[in-house]
PDB file of N, CA and C in Angstrom:
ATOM      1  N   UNK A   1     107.339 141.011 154.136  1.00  0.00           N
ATOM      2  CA  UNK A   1     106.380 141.007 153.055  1.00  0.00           C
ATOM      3  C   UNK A   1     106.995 141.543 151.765  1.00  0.00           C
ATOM      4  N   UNK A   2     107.802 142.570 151.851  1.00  0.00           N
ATOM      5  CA  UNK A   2     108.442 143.454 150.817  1.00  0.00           C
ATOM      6  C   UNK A   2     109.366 142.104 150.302  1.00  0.00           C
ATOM      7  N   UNK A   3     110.198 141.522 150.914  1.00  0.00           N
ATOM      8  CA  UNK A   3     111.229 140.751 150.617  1.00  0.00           C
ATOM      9  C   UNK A   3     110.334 139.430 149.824  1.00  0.00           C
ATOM     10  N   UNK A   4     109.084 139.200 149.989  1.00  0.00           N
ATOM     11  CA  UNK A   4     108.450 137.975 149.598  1.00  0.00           C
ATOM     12  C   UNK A   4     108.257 138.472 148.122  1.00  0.00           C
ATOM     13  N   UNK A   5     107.571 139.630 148.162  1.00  0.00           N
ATOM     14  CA  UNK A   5     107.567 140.310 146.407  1.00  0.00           C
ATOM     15  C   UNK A   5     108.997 140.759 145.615  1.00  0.00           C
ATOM     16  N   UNK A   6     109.892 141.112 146.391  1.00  0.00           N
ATOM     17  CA  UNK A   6     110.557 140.839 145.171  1.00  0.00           C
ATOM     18  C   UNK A   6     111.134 139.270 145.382  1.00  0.00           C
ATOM     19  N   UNK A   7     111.139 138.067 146.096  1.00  0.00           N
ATOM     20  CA  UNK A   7     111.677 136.809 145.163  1.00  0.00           C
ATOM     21  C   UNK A   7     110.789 136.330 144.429  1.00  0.00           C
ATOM     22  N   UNK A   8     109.048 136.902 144.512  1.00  0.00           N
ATOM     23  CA  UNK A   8     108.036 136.648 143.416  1.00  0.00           C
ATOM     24  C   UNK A   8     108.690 137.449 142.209  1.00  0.00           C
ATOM     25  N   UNK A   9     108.811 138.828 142.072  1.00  0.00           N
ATOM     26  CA  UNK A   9     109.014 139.494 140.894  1.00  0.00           C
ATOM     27  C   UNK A   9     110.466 138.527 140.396  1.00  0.00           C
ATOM     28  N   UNK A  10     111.351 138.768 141.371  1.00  0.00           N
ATOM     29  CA  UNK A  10     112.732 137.694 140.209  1.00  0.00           C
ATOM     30  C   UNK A  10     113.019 137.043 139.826  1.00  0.00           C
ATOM     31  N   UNK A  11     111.889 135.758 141.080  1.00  0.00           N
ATOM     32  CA  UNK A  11     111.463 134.116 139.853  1.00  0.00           C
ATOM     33  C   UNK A  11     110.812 134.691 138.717  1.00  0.00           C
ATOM     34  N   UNK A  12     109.787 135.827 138.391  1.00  0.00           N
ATOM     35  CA  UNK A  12     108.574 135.628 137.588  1.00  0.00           C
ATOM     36  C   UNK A  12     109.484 135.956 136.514  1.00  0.00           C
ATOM     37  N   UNK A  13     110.375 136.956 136.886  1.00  0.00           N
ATOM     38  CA  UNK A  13     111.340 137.643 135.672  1.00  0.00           C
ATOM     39  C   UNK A  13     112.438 137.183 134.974  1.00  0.00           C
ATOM     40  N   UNK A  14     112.884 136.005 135.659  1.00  0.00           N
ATOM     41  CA  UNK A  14     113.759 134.933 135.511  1.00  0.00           C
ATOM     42  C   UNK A  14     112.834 133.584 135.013  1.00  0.00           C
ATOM     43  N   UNK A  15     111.697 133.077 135.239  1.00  0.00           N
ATOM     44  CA  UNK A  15     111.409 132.377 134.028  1.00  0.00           C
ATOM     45  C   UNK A  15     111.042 133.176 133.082  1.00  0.00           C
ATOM     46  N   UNK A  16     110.496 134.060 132.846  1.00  0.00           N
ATOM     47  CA  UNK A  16     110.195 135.006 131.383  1.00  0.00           C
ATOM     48  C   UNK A  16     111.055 134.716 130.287  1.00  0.00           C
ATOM     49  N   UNK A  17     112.717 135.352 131.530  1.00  0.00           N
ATOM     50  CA  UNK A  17     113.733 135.192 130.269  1.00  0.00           C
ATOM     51  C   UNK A  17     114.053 133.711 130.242  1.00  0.00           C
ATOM     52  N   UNK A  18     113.859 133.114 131.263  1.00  0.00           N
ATOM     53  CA  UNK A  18     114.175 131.194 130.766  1.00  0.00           C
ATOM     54  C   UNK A  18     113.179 130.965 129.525  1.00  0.00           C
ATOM     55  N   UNK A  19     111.863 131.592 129.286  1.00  0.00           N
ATOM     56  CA  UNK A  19     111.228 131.404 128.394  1.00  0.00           C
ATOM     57  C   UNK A  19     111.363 132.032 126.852  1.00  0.00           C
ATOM     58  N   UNK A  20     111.710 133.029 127.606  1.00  0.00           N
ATOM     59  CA  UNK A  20     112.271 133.994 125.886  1.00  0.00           C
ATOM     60  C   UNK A  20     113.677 133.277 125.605  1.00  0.00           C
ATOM     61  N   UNK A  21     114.288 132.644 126.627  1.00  0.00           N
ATOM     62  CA  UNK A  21     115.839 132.313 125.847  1.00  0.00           C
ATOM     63  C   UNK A  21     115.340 130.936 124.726  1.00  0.00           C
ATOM     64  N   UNK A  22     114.753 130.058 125.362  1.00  0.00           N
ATOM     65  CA  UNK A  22     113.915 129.137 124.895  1.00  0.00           C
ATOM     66  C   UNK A  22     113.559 129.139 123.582  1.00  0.00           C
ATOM     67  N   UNK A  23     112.558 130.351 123.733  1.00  0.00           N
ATOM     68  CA  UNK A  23     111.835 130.560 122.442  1.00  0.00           C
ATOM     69  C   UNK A  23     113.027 130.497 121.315  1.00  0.00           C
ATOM     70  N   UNK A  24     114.028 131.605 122.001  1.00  0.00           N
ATOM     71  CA  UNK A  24     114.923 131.816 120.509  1.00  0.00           C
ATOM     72  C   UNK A  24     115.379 130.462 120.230  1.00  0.00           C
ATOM     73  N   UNK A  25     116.156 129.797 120.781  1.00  0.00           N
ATOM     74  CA  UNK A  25     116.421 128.864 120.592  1.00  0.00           C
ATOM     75  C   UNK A  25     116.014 127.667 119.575  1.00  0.00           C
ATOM     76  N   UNK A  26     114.226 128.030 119.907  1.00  0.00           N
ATOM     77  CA  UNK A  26     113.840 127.108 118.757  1.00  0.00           C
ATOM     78  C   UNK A  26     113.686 127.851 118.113  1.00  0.00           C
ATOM     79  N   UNK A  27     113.307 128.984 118.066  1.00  0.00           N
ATOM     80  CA  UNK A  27     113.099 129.271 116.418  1.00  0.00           C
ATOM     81  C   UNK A  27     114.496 129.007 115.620  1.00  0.00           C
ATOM     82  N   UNK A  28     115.524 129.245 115.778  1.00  0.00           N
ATOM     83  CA  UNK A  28     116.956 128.814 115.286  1.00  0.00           C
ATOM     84  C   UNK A  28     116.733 127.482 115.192  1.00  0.00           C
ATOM     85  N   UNK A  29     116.987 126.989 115.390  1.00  0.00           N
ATOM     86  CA  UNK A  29     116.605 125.192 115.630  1.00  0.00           C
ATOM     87  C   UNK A  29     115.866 124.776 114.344  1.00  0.00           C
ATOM     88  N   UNK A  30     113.902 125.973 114.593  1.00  0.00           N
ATOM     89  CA  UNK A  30     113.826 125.164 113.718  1.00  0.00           C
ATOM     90  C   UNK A  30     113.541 125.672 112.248  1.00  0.00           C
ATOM     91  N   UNK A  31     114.314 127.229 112.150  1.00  0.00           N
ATOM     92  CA  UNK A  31     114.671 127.804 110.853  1.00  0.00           C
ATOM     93  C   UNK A  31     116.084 126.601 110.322  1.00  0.00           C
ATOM     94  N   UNK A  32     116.582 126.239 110.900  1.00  0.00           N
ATOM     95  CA  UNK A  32     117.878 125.373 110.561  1.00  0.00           C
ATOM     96  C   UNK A  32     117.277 124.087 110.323  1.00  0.00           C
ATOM     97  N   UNK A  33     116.691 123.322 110.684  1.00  0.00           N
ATOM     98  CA  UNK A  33     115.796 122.162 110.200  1.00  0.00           C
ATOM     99  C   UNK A  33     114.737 122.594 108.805  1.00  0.00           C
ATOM    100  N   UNK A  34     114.416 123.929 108.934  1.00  0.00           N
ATOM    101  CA  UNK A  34     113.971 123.665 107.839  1.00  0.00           C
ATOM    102  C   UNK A  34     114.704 124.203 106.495  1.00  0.00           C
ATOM    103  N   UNK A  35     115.621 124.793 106.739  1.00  0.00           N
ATOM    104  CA  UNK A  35     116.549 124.714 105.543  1.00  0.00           C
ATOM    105  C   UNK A  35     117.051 123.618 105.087  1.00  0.00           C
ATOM    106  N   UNK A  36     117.157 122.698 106.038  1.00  0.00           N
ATOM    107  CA  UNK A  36     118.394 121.465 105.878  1.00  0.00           C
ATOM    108  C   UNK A  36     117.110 120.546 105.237  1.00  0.00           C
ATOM    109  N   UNK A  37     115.822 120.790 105.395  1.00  0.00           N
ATOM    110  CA  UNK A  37     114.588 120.021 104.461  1.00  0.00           C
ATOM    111  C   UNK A  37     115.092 120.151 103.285  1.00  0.00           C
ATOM    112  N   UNK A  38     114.754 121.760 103.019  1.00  0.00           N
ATOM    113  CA  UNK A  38     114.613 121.969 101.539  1.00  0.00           C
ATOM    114  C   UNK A  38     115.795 121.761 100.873  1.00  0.00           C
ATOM    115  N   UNK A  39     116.827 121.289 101.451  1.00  0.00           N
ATOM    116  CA  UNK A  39     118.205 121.363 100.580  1.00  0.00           C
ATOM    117  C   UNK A  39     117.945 119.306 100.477  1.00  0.00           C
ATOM    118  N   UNK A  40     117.669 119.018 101.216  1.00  0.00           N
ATOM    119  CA  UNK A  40     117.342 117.630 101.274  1.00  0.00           C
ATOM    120  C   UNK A  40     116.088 117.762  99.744  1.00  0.00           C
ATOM    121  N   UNK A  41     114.918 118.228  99.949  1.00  0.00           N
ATOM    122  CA  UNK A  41     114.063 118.177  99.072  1.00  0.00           C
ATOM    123  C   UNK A  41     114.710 118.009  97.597  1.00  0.00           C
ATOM    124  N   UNK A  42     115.306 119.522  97.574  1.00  0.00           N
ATOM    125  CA  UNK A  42     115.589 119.732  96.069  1.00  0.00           C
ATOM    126  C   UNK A  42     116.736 118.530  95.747  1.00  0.00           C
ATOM    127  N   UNK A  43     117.283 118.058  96.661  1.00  0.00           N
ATOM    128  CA  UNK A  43     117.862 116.996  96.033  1.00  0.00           C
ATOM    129  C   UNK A  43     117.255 115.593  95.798  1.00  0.00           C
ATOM    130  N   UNK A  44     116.274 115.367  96.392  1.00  0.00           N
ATOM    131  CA  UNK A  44     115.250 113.969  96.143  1.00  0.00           C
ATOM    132  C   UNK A  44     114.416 114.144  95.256  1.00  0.00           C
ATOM    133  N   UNK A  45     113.957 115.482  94.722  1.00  0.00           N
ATOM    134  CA  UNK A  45     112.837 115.815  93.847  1.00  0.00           C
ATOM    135  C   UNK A  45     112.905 115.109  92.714  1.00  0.00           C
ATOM    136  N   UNK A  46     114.111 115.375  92.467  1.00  0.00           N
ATOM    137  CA  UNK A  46     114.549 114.782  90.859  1.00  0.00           C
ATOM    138  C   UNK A  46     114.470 112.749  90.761  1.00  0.00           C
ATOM    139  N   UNK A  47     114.892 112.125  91.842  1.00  0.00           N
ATOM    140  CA  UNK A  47     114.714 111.119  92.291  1.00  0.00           C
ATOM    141  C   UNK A  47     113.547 110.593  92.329  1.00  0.00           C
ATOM    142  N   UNK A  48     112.566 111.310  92.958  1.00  0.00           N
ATOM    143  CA  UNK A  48     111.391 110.770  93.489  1.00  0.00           C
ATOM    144  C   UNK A  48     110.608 110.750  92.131  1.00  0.00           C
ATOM    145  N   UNK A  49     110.604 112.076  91.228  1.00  0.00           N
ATOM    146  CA  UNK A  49     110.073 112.149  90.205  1.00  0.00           C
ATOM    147  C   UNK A  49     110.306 111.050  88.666  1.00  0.00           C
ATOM    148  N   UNK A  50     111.603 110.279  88.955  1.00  0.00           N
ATOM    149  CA  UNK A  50     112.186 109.643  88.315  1.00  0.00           C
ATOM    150  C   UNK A  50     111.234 107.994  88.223  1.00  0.00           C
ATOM    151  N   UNK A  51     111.508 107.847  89.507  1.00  0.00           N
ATOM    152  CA  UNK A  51     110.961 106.809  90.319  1.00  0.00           C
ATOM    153  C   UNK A  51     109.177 106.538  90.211  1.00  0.00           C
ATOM    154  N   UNK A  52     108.486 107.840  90.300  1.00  0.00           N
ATOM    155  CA  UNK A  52     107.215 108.238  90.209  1.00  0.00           C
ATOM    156  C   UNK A  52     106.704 107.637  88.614  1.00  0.00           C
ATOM    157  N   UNK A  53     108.247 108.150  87.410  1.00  0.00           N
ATOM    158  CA  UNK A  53     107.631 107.620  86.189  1.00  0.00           C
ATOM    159  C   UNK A  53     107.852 106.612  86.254  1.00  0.00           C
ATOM    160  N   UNK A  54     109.045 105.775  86.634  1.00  0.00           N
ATOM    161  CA  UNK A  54     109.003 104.673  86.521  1.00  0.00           C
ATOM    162  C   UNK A  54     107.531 103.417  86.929  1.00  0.00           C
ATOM    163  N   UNK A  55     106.963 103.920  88.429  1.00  0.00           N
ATOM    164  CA  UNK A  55     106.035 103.489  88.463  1.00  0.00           C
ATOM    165  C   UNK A  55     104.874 103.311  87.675  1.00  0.00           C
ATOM    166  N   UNK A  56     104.681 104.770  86.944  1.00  0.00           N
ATOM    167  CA  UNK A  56     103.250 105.145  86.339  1.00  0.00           C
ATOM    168  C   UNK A  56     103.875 103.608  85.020  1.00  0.00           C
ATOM    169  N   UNK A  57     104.978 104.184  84.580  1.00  0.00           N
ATOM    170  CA  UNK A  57     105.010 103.315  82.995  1.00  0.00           C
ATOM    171  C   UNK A  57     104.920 102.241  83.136  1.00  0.00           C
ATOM    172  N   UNK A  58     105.452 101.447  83.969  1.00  0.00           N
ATOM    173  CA  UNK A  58     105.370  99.849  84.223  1.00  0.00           C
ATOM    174  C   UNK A  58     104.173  99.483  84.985  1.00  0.00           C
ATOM    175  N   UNK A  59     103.632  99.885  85.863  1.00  0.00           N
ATOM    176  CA  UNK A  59     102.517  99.419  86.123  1.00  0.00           C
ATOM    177  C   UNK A  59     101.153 100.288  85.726  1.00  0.00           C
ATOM    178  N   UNK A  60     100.836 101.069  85.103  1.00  0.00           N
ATOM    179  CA  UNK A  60      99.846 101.104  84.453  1.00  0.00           C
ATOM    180  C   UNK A  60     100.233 101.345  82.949  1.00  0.00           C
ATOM    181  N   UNK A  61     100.812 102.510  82.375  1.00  0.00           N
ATOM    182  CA  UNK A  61     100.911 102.270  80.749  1.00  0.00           C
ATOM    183  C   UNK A  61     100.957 101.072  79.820  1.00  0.00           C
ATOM    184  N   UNK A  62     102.209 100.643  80.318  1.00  0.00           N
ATOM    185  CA  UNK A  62     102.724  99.804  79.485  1.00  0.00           C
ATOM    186  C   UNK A  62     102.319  98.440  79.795  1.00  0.00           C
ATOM    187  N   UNK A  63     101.547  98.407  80.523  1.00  0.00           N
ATOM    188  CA  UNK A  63     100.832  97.257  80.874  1.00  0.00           C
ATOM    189  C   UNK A  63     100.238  96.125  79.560  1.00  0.00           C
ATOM    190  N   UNK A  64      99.057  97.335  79.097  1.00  0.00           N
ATOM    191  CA  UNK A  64      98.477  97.025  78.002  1.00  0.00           C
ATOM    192  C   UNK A  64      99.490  96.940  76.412  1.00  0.00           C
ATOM    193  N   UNK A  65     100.236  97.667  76.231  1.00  0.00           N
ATOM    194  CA  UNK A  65     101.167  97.910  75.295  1.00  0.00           C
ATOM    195  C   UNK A  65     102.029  96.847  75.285  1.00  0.00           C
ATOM    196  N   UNK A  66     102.429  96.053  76.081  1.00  0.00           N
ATOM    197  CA  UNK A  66     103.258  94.561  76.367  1.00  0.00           C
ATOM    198  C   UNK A  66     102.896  93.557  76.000  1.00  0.00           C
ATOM    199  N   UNK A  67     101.427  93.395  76.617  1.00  0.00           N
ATOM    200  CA  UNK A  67     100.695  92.364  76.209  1.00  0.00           C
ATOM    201  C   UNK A  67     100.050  92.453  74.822  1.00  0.00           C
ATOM    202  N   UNK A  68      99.930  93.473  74.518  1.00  0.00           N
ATOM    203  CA  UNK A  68      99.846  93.658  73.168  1.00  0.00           C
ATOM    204  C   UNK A  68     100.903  92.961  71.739  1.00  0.00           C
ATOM    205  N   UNK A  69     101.960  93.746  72.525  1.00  0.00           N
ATOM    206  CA  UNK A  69     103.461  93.125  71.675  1.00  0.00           C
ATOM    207  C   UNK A  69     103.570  91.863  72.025  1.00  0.00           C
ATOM    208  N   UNK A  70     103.198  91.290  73.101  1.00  0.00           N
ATOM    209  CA  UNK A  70     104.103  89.547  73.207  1.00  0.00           C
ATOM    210  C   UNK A  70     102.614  89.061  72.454  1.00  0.00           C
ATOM    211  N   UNK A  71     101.428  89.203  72.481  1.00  0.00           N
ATOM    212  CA  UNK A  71     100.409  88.517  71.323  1.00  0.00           C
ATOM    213  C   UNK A  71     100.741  88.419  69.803  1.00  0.00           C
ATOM    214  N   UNK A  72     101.105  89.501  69.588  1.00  0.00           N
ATOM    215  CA  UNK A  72     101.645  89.781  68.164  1.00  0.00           C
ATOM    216  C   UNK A  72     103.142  89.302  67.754  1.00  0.00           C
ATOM    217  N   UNK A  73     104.187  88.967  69.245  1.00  0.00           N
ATOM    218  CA  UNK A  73     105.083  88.475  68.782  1.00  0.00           C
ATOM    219  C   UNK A  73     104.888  86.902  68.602  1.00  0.00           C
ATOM    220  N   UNK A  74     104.074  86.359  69.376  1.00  0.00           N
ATOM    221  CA  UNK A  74     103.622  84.840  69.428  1.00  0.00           C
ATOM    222  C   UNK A  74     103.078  84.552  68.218  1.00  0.00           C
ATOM    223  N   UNK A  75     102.385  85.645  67.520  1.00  0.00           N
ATOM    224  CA  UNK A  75     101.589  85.321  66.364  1.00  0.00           C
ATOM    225  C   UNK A  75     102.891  85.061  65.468  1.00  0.00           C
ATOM    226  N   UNK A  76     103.609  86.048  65.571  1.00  0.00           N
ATOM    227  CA  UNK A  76     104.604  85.936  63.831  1.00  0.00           C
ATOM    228  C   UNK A  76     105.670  85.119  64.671  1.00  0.00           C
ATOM    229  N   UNK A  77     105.817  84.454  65.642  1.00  0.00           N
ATOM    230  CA  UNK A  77     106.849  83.292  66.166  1.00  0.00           C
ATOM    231  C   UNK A  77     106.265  81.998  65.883  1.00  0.00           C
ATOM    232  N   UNK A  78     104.991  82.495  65.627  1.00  0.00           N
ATOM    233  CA  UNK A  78     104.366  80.648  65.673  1.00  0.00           C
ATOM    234  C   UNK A  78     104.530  80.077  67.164  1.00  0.00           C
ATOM    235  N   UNK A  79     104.578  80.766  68.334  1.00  0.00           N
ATOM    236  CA  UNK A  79     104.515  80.401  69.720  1.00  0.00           C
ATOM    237  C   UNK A  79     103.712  80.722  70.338  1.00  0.00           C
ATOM    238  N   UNK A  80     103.410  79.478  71.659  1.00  0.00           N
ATOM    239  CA  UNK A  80     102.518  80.253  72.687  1.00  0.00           C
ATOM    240  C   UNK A  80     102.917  81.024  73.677  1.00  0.00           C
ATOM    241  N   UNK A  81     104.194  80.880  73.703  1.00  0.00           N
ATOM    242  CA  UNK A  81     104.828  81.588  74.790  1.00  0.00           C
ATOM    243  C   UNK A  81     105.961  82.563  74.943  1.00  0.00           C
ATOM    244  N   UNK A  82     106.375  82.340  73.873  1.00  0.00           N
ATOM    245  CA  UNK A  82     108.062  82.809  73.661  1.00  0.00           C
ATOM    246  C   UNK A  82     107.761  84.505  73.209  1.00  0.00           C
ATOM    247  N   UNK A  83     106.628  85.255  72.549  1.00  0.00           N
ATOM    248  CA  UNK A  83     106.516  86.839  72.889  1.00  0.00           C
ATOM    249  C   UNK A  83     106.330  86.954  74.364  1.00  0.00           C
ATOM    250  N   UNK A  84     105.677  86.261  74.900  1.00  0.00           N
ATOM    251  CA  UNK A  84     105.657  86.468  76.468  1.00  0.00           C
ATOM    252  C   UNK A  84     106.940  86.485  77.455  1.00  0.00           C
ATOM    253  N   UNK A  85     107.450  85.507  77.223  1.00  0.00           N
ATOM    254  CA  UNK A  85     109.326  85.779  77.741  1.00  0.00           C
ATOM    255  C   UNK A  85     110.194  86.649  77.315  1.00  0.00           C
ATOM    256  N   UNK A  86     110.293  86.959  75.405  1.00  0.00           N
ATOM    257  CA  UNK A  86     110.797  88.154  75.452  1.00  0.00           C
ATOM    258  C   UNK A  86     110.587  89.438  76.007  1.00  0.00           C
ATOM    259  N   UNK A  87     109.197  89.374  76.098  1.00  0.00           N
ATOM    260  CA  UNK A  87     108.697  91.010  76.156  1.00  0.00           C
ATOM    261  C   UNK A  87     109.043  90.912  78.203  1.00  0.00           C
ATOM    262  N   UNK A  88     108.853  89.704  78.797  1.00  0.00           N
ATOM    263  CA  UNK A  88     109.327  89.469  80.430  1.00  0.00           C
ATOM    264  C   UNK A  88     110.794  89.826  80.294  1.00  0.00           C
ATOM    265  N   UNK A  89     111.441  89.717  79.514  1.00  0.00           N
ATOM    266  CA  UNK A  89     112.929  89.963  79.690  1.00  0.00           C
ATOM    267  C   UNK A  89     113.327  91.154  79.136  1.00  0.00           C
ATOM    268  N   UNK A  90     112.767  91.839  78.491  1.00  0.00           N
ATOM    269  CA  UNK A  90     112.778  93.339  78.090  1.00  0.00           C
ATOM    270  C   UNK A  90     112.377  94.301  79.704  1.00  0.00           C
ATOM    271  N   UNK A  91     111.373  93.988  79.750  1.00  0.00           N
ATOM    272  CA  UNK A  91     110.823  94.670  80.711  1.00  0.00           C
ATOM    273  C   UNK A  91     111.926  94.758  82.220  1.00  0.00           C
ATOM    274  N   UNK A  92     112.503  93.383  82.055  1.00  0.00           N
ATOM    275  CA  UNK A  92     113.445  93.128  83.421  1.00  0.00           C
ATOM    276  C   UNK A  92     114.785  93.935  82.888  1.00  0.00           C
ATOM    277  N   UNK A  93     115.224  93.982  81.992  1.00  0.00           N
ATOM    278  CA  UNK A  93     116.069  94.532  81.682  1.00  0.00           C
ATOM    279  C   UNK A  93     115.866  96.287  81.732  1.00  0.00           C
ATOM    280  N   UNK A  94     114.989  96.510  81.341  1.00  0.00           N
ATOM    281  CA  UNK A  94     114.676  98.112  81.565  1.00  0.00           C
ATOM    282  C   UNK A  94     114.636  98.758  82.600  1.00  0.00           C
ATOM    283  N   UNK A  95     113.939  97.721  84.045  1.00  0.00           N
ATOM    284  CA  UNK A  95     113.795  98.006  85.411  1.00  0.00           C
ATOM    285  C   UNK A  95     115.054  97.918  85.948  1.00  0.00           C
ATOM    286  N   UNK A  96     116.321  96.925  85.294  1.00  0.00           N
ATOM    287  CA  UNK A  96     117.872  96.719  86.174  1.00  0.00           C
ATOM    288  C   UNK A  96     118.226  98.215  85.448  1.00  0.00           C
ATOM    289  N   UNK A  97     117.952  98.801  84.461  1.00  0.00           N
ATOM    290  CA  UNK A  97     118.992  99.833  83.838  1.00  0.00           C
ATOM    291  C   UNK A  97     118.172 101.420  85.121  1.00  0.00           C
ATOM    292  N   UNK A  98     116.509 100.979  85.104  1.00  0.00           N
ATOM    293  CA  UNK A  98     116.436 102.086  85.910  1.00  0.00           C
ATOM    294  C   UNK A  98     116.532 101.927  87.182  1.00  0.00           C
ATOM    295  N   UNK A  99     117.601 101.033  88.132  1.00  0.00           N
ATOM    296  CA  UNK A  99     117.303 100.838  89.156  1.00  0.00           C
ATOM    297  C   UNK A  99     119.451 101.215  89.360  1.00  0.00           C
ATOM    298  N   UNK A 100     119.705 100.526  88.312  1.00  0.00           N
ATOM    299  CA  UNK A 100     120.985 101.531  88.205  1.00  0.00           C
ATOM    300  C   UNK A 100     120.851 102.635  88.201  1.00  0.00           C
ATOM    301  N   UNK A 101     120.409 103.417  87.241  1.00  0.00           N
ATOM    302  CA  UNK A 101     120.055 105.036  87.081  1.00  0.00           C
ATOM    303  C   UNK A 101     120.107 105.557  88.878  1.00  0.00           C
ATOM    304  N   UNK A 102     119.050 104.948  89.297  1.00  0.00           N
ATOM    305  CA  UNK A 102     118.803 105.365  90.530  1.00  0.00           C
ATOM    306  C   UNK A 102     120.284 104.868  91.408  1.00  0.00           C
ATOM    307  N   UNK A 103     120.563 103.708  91.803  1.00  0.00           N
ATOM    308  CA  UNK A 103     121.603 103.636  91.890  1.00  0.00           C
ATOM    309  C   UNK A 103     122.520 104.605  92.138  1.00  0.00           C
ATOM    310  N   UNK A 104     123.089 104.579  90.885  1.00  0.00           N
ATOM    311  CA  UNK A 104     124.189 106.134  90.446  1.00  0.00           C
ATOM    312  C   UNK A 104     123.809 107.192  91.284  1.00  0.00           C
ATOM    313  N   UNK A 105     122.613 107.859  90.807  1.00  0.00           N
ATOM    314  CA  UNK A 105     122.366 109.270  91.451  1.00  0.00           C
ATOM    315  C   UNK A 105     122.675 109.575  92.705  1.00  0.00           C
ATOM    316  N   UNK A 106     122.032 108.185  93.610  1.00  0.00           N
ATOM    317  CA  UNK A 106     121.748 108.377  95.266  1.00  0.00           C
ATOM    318  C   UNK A 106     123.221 108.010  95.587  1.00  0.00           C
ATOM    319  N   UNK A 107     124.366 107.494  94.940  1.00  0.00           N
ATOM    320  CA  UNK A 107     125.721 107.766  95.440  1.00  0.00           C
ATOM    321  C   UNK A 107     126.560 108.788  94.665  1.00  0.00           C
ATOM    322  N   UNK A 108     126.283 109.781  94.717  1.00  0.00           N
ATOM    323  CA  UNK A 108     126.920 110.878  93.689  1.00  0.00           C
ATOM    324  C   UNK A 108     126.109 111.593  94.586  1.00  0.00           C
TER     325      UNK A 108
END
């Protein structure tokens, strides 16, 4: 009977520490995952935020402000169409320069 309690007490005491070794383990694990976030973060922040304006300006600001300019360029072109292609080829041109921008950064 004596011999049955202690291989109860030295399993019970031997997973404890299988459990405390465990524990440490992750907490290391996942103090190290989350450093390796924030070093990840602070380097996308600037990116994401870049990207974020890019969105806001082209699809909502400048929305109205475009169509504005290619009406007024059609007016003093004497065209129906040709402020509309410039101001389409401005716009494409602005999105290749910020898509370089981005580009650059994310290989550097």
């Amino acid at each position: 009977m004596l011999n049955r309690i202690i291989k109860l007490l030295c399993k019970l005491f031997g997973s404890v520490y299988i459990a405390e070794k465990v524990r440490e383990k992750l907490i290391v694990s996942i103090s190290e995952f989350q450093d390796t976030m924030r070093e990840k973060i602070k380097k996308m922040g600037p990116i994401f935020a870049l990207v974020a304006v890019i969105f806001l300006l082209f699809s909502l600001g400048l929305r109205f402000l475009l169509s504005g300019l290619a009406y007024w360029l059609n007016a003093i072109l004497n065209s129906s169409c040709l402020g509309f292609f410039i101001i389409s080829i401005l716009c494409f041109v602005i999105v290749a320069f910020a898509v370089y921008i981005l580009h650059k950064r994310t290989n550097h």
